[in-house]
N, C-alpha and C. Protein backbone atom coordinates (compact mmCIF):
# COMPACT_ATOMS: atom_id res chain seq x y z
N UNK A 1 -22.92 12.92 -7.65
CA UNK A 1 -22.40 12.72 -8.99
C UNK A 1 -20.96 12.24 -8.87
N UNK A 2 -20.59 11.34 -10.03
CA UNK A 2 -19.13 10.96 -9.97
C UNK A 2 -18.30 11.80 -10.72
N UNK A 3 -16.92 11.54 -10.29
CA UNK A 3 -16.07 12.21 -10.74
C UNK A 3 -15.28 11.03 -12.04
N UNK A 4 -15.31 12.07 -13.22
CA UNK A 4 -14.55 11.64 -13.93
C UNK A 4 -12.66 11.19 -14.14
N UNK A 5 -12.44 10.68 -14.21
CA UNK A 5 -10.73 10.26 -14.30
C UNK A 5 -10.22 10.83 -15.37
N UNK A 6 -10.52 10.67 -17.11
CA UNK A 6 -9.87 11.01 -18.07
C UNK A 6 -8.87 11.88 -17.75
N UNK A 7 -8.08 12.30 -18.04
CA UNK A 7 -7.25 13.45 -18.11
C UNK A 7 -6.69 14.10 -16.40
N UNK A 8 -6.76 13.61 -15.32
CA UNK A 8 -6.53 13.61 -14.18
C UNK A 8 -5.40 12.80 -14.44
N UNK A 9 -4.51 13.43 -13.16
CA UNK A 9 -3.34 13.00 -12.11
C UNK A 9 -3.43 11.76 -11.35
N UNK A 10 -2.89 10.73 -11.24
CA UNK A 10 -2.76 9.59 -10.48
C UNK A 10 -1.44 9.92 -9.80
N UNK A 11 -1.58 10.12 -8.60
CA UNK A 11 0.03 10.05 -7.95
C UNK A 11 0.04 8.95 -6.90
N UNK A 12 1.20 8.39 -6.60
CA UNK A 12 1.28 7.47 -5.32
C UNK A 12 3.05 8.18 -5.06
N UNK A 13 2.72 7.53 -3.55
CA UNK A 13 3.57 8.10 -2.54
C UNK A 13 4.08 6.69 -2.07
N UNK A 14 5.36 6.37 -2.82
CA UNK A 14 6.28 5.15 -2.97
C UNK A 14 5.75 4.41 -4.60
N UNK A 15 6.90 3.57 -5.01
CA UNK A 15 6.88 3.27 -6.36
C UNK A 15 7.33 1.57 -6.07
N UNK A 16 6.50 0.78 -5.21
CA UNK A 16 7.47 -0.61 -5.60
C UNK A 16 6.27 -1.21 -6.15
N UNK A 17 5.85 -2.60 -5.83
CA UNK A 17 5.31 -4.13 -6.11
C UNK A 17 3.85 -3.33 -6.58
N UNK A 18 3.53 -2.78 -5.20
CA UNK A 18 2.37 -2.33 -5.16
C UNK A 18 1.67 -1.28 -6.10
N UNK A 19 2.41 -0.02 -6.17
CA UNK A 19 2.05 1.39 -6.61
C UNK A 19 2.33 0.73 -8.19
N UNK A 20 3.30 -0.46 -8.18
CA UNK A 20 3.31 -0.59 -9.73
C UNK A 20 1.80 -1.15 -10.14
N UNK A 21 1.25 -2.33 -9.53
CA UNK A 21 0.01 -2.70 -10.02
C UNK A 21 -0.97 -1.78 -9.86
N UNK A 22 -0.80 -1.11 -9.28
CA UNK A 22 -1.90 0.10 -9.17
C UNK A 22 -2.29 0.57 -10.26
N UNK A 23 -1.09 0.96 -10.70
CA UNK A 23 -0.87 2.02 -12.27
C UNK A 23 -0.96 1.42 -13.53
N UNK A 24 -0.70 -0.66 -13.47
CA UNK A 24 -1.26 -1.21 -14.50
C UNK A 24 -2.32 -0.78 -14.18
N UNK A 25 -3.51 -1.09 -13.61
CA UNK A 25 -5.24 -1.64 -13.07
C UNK A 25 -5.44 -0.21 -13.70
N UNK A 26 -4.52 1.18 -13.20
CA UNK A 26 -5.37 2.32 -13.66
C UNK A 26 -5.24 3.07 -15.20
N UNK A 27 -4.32 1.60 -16.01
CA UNK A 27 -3.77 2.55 -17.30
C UNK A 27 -5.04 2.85 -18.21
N UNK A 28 -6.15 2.16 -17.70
CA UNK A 28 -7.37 2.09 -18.61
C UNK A 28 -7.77 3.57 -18.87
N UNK A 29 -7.86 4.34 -17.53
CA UNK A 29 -8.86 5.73 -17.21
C UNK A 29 -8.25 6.45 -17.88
N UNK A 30 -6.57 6.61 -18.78
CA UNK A 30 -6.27 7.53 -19.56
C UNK A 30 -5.67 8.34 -18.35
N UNK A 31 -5.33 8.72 -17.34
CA UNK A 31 -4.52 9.42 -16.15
C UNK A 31 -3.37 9.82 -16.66
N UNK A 32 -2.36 10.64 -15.90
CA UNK A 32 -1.69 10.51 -16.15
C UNK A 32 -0.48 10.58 -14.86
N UNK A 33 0.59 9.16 -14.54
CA UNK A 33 0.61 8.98 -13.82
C UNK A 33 2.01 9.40 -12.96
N UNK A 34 2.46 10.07 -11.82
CA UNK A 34 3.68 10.34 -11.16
C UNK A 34 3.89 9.34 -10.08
N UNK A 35 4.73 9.50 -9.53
CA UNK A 35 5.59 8.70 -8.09
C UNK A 35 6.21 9.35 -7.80
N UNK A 36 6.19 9.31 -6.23
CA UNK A 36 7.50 10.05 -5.77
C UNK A 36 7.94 8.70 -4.96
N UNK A 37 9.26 8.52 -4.77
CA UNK A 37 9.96 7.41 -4.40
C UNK A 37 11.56 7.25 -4.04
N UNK A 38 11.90 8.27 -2.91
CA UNK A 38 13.22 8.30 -2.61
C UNK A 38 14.31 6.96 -2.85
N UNK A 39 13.64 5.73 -3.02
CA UNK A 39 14.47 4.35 -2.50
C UNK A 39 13.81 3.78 -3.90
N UNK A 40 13.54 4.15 -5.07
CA UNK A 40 12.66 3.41 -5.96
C UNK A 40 13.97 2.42 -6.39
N UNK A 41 13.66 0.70 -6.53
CA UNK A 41 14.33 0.08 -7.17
C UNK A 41 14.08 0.06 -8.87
N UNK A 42 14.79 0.52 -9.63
CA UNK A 42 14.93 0.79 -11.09
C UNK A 42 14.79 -0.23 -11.71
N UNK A 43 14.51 -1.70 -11.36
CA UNK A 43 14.56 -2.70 -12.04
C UNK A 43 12.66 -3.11 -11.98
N UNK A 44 12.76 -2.42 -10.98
CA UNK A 44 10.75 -3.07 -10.73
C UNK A 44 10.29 -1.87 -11.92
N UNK A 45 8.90 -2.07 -12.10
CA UNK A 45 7.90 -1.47 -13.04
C UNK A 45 8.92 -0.40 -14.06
N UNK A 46 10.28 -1.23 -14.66
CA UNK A 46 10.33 -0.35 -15.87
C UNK A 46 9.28 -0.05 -17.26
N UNK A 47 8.34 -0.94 -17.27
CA UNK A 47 6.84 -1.34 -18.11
C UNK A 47 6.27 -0.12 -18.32
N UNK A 48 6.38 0.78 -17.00
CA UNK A 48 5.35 1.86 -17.08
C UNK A 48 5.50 2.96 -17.03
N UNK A 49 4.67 3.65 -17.38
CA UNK A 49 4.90 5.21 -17.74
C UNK A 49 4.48 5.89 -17.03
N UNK A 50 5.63 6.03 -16.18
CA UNK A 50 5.14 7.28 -14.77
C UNK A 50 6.52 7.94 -14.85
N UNK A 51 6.24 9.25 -14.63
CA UNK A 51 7.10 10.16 -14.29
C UNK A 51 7.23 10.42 -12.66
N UNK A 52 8.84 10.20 -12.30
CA UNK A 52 9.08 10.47 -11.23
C UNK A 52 9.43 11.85 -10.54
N UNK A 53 8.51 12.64 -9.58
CA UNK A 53 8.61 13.52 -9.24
C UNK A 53 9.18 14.09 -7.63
N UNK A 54 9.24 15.05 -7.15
CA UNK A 54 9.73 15.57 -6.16
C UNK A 54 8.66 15.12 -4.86
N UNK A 55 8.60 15.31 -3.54
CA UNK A 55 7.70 15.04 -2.85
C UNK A 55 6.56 16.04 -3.19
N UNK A 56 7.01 17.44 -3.03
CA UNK A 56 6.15 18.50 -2.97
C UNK A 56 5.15 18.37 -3.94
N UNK A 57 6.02 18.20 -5.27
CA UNK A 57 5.21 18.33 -6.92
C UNK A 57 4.32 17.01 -6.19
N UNK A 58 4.48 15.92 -5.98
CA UNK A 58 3.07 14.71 -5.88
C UNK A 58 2.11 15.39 -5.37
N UNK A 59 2.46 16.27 -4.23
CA UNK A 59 0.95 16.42 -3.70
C UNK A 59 0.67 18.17 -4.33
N UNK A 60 1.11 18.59 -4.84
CA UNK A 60 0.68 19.68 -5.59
C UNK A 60 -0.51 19.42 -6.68
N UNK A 61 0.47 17.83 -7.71
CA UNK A 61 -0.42 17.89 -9.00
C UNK A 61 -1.49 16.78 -8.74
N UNK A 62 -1.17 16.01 -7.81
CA UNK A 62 -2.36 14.69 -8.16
C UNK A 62 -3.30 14.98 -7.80
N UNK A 63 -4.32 14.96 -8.42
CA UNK A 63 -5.96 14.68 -8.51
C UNK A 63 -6.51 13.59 -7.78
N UNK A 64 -5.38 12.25 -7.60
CA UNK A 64 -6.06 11.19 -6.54
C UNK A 64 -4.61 10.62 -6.32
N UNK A 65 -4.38 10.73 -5.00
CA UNK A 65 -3.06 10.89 -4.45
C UNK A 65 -2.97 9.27 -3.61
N UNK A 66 -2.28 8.67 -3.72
CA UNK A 66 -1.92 7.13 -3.17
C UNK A 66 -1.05 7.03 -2.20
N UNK A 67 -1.26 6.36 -0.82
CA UNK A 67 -0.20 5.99 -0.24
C UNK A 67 0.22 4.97 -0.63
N UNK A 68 1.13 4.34 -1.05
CA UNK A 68 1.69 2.99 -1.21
C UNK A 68 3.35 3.03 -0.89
N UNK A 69 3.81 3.38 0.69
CA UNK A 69 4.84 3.57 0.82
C UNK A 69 5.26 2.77 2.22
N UNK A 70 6.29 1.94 2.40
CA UNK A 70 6.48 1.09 3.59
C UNK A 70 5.82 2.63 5.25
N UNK A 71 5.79 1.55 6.53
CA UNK A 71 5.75 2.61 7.43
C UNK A 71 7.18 2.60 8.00
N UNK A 72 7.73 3.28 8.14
CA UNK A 72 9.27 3.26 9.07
C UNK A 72 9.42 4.90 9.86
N UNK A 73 10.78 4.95 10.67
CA UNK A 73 10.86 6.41 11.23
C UNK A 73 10.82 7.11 9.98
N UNK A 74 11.28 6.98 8.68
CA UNK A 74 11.30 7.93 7.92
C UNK A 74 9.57 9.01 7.09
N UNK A 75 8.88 7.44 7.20
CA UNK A 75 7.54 8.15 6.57
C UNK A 75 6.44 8.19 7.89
N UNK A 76 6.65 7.94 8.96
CA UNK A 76 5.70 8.11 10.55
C UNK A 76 5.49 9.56 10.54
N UNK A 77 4.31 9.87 9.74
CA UNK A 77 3.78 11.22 10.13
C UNK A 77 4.48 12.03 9.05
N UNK A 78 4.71 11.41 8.28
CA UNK A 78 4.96 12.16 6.95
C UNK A 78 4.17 13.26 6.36
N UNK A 79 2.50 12.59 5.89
CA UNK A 79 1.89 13.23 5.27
C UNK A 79 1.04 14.04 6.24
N UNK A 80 1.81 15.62 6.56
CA UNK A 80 1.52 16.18 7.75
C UNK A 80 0.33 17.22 7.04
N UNK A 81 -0.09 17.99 7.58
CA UNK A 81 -0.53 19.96 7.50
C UNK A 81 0.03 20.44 6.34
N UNK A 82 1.58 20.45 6.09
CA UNK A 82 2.49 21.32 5.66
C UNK A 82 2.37 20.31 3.97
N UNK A 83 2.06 19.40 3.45
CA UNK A 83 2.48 18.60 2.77
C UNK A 83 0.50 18.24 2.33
N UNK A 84 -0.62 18.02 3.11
CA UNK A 84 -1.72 18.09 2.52
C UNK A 84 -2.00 19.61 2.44
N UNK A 85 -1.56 20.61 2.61
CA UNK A 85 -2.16 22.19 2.19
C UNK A 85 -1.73 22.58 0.69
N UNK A 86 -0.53 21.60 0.12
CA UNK A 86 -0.19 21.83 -1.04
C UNK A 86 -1.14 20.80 -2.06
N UNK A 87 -2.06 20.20 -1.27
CA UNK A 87 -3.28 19.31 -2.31
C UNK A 87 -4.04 20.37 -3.14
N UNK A 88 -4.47 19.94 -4.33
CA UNK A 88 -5.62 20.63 -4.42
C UNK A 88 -6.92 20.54 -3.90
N UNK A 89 -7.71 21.60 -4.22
CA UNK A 89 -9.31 21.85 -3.39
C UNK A 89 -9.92 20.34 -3.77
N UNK A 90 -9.89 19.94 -4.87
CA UNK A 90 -10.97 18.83 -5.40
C UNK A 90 -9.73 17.35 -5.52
N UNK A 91 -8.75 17.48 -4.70
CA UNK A 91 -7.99 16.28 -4.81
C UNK A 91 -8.53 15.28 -3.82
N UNK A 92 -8.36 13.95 -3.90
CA UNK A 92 -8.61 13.10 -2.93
C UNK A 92 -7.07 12.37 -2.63
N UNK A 93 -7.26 11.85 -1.26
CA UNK A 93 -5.90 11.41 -0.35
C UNK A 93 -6.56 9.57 -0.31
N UNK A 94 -6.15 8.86 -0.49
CA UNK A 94 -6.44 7.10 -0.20
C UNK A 94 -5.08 6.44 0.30
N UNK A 95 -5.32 6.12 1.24
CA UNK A 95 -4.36 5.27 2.14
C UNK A 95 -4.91 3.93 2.22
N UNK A 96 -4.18 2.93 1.52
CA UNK A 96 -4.51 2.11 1.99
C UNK A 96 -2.82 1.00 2.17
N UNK A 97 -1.92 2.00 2.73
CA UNK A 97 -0.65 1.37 3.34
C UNK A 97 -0.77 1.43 4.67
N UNK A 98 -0.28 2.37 5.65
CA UNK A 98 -0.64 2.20 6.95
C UNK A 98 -0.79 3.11 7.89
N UNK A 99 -1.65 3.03 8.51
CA UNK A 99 -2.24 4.50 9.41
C UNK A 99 -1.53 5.60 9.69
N UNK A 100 -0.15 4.99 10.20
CA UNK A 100 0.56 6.24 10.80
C UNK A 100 1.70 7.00 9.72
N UNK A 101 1.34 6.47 8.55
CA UNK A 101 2.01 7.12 7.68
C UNK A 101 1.70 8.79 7.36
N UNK A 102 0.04 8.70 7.75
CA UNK A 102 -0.52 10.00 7.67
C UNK A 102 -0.72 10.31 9.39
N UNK A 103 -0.77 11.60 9.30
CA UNK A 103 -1.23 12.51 10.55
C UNK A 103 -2.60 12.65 10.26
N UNK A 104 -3.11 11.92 11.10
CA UNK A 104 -4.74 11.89 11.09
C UNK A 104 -5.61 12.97 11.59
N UNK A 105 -4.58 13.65 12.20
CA UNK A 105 -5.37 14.87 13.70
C UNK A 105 -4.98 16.24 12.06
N UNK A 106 -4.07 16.33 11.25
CA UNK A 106 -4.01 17.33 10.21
C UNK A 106 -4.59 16.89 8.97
N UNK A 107 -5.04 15.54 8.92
CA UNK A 107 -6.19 15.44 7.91
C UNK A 107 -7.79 15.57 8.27
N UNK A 108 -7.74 14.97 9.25
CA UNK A 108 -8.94 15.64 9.53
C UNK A 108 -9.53 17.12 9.50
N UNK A 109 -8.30 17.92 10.23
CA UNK A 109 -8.58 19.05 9.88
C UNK A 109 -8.86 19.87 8.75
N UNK A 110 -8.07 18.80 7.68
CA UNK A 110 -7.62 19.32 5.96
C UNK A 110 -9.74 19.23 5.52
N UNK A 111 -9.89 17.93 6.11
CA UNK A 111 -11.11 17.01 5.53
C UNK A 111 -11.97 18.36 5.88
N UNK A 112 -12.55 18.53 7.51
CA UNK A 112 -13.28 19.45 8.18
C UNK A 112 -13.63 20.59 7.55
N UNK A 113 -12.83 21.65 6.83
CA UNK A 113 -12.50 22.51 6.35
C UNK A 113 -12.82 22.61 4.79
N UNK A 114 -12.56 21.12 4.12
CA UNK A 114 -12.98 21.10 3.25
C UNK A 114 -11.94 21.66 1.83
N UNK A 115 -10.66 21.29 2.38
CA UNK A 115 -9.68 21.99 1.99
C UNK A 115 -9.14 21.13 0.74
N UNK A 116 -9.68 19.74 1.16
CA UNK A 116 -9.33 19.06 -0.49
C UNK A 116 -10.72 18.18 -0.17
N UNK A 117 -11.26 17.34 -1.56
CA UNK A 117 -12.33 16.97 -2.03
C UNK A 117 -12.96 15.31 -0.56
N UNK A 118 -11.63 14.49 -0.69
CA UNK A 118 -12.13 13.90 0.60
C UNK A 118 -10.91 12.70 0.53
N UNK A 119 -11.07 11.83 1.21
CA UNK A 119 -10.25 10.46 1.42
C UNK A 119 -10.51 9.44 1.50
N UNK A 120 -10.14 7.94 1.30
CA UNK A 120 -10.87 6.68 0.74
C UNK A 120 -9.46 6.19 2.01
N UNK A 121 -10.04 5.44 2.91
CA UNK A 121 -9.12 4.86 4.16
C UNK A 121 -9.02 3.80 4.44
N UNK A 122 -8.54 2.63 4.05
CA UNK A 122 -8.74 1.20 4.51
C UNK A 122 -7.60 1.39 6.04
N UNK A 123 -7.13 2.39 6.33
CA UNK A 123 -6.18 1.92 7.51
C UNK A 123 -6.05 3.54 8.38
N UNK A 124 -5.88 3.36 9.79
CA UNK A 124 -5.92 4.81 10.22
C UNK A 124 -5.03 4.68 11.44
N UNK A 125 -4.77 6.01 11.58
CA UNK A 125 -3.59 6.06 12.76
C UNK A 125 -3.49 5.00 14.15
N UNK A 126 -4.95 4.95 14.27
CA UNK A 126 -4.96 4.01 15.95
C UNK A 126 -6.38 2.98 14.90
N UNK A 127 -5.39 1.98 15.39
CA UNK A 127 -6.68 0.57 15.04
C UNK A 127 -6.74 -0.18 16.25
N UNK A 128 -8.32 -1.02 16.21
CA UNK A 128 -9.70 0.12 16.20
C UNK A 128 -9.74 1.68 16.72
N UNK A 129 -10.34 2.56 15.88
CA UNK A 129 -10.31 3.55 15.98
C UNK A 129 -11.12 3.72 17.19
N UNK A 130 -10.76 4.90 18.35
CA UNK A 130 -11.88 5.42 18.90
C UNK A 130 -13.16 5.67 18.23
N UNK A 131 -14.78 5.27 18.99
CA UNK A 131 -15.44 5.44 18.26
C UNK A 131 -16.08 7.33 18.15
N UNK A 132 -15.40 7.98 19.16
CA UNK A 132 -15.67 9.62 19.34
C UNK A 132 -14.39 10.15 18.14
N UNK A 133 -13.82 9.29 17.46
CA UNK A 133 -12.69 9.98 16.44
C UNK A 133 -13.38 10.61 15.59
N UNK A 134 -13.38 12.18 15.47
CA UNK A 134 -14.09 13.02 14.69
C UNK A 134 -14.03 12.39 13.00
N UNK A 135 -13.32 11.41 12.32
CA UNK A 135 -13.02 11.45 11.42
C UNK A 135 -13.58 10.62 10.61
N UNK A 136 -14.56 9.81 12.01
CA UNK A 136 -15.98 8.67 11.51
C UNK A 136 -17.15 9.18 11.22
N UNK A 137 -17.01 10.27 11.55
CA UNK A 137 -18.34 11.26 10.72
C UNK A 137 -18.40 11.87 10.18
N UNK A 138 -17.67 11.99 9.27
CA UNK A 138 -17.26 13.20 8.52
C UNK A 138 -17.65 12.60 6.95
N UNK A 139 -18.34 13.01 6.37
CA UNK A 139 -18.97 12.94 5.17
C UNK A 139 -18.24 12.95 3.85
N UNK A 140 -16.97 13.56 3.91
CA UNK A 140 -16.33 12.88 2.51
C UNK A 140 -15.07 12.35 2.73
N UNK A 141 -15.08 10.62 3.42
CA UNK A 141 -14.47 10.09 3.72
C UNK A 141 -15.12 9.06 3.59
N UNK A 142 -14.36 7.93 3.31
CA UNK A 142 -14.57 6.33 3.12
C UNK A 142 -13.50 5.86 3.91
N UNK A 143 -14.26 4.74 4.52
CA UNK A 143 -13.56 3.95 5.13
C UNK A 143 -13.81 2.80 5.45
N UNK A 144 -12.61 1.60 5.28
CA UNK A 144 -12.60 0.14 5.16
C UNK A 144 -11.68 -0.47 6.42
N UNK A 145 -12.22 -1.49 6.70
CA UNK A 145 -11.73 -1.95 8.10
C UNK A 145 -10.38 -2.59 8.01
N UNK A 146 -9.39 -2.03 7.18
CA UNK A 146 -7.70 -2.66 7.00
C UNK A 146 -8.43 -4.03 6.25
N UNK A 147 -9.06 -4.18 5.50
CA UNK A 147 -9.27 -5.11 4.94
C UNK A 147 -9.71 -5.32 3.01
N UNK A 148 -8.94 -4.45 2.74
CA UNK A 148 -8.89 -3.91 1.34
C UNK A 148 -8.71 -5.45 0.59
N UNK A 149 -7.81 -6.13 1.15
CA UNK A 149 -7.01 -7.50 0.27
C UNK A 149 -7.76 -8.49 0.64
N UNK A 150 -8.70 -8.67 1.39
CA UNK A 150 -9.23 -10.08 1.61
C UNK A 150 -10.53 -10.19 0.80
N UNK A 151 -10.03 -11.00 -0.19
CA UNK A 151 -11.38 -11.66 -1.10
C UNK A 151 -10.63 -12.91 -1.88
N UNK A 152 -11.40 -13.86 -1.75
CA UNK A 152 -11.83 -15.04 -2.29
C UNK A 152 -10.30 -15.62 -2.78
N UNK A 153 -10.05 -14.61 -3.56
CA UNK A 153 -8.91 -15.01 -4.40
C UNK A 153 -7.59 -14.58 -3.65
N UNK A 154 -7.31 -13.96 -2.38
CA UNK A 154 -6.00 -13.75 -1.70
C UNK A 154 -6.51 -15.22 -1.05
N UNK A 155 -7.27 -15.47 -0.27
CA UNK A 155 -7.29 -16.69 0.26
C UNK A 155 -6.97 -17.79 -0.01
N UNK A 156 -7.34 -17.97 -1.63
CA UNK A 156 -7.22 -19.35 -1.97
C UNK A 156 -5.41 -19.66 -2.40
N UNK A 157 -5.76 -17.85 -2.69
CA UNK A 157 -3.50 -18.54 -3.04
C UNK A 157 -2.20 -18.57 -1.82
N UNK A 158 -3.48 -17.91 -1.04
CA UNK A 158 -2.90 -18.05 0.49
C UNK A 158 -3.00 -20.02 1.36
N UNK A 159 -4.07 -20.53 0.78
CA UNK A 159 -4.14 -21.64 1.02
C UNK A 159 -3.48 -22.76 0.17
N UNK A 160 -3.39 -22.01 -0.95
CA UNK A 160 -2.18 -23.02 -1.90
C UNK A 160 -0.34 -23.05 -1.97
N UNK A 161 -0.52 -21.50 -1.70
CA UNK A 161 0.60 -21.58 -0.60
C UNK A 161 1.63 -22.32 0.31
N UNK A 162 0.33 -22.04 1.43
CA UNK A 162 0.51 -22.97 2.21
C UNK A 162 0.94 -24.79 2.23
N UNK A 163 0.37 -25.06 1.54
CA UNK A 163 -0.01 -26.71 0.85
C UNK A 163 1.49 -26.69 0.05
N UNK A 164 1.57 -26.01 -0.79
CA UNK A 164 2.95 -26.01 -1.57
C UNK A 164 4.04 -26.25 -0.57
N UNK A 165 4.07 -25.45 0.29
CA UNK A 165 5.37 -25.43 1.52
C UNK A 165 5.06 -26.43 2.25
N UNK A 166 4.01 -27.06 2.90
CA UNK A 166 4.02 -28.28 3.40
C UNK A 166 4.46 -29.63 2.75
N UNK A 167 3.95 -29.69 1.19
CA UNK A 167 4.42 -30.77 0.29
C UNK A 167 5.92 -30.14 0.29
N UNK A 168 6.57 -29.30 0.05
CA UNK A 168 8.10 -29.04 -0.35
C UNK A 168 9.05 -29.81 0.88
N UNK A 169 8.41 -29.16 2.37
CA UNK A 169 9.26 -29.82 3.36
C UNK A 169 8.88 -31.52 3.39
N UNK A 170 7.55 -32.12 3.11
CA UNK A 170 7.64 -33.18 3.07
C UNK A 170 8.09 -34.19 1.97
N UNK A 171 8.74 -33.56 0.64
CA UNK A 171 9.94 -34.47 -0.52
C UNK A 171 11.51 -33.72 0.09
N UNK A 172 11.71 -33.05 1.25
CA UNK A 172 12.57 -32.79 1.81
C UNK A 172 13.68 -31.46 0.83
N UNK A 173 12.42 -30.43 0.11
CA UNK A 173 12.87 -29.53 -0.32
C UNK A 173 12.77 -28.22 0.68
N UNK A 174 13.14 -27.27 0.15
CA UNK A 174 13.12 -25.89 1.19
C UNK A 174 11.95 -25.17 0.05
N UNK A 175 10.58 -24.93 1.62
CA UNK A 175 9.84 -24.24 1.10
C UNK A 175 10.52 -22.49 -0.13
N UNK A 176 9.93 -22.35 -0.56
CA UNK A 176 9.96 -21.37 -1.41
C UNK A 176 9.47 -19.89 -1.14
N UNK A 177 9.10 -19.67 -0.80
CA UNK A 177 8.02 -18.91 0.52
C UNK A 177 8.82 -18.42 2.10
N UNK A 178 9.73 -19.49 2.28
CA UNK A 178 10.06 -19.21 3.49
C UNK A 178 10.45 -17.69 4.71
N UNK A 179 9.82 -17.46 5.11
CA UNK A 179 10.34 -16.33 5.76
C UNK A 179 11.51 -16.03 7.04
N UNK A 180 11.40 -17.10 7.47
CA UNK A 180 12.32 -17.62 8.91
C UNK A 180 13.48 -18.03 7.98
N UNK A 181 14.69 -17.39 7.14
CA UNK A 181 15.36 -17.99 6.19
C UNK A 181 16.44 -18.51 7.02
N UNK A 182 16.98 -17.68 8.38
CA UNK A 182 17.86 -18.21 9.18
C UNK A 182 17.78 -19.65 9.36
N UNK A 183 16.91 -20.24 9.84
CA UNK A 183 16.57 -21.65 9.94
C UNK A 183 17.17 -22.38 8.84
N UNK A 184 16.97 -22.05 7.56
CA UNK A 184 17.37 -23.06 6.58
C UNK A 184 18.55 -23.10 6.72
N UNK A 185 19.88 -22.94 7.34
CA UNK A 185 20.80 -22.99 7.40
C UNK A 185 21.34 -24.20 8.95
N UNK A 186 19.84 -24.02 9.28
CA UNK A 186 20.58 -24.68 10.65
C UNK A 186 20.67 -26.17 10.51
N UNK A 187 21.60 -27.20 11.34
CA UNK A 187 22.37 -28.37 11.15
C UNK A 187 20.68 -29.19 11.14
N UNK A 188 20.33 -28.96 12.05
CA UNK A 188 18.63 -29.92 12.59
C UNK A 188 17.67 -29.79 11.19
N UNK A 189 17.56 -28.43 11.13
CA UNK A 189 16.81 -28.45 9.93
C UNK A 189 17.29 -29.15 8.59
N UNK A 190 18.26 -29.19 8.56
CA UNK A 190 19.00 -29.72 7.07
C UNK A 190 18.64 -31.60 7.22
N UNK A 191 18.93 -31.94 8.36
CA UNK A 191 18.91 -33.24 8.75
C UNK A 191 17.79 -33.78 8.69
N UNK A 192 16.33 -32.95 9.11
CA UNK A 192 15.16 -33.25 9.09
C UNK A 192 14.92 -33.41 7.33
N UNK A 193 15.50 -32.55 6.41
CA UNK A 193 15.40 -32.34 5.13
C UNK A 193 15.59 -33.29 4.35
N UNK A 194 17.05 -33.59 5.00
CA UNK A 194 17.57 -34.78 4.27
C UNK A 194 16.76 -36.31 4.62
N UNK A 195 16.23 -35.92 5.80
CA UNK A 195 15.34 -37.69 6.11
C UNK A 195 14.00 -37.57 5.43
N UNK A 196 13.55 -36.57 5.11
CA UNK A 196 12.24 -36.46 4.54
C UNK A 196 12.47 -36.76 2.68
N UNK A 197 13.78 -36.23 2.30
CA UNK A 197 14.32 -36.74 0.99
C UNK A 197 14.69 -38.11 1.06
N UNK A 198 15.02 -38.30 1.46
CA UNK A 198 15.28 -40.24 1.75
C UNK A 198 14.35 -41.11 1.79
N UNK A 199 13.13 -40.39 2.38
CA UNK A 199 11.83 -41.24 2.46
C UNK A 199 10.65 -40.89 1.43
N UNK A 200 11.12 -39.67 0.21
CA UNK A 200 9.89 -39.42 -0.52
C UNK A 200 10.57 -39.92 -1.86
């Protein structure tokens, strides 16, 4: 049987780009929604109505608890033992930021035990997982191969993208997109820019 949403907790664990579209997609189910977000920029998702809470309170009240938080030394093994024992019995944990954000060897145990309802995983501590990792058989757990974002439509704007930044450097503009931004500064690159503007 499924579980109903109405009147349930939506929490995520970080508040930027991401955890914001989340919380549009979930304003439908009537939830009601928190963040916890030490570094939250105040200018992203002022739109929405989430209350920002403490670390502890996220995983106390949410009913379906979100990772959506960068991985760095600060969150590596964050969501330990000490931090899923304050879940509730019928809460669920979904990660779909990045493996080592959670302690996999104290969720499993959380899972085993039966200590909260279960977890939805597109990403896990060691990729590919061992296939003896107790945590592939375990019955209230889902899991997706780090491949949550690939459909039809990331591709195609990934391929238009692309095409955009190739036409930009060839009327001798600076892609828009660029990630290597150091480069745009350099003497060669500017020169290549300027001959490709001369000739379009």
């Amino acid at each position: 049987m499924g579980v109903g949403l109405v009147g349930k907790t939506l929490g995520s664990l970080g508040f930027g780009s991401i955890a914001g579209e989340m919380f549009r997609m979930a304003s439908v189910y009537g939830m009601q929604h928190i963040a916890h977000d030490p570094f939250r920029n105040r200018e992203i998702n002022q739109d929405l109505d989430v209350t920002m809470v403490e670390l502890e309170q996220l995983f106390r009240e949410s009913d379906v608890l979100c990772i959506n938080c960068d991985l760095n030394p600060g969150t590596e093994g964050l969501v330990d033992s000490r931090l899923l024992s304050l879940m509730k019995p019928n809460a669920f944990l979904i990660n779909t930021a990045r493996g080592p954000i959670v302690n996999q060897r104290d969720l499993t145990e959380v899972l085993q035990k039966k200590k909260i309802a279960g977890a939805g995983l597109d990403v896990l501590e060691k990729e590919p997982p061992d296939p003896e990792d107790p945590i592939l058989s375990l019955d209230n757990v889902i899991l997706a191969p780090h491949a949550l974002a690939w459909t039809d439509q990331l591709f195609a704007a990934i391929g238009r993208s692309v095409i955009e930044s190739v036409l930009s450097i060839k009327n001798g503009i600076i892609p828009e997109n660029s990630v290597n931004r150091d480069v745009l500064q350099k003497p060669i690159f500017r020169q290549k820019l300027e001959h490709y503007r001369s000739r379009s």
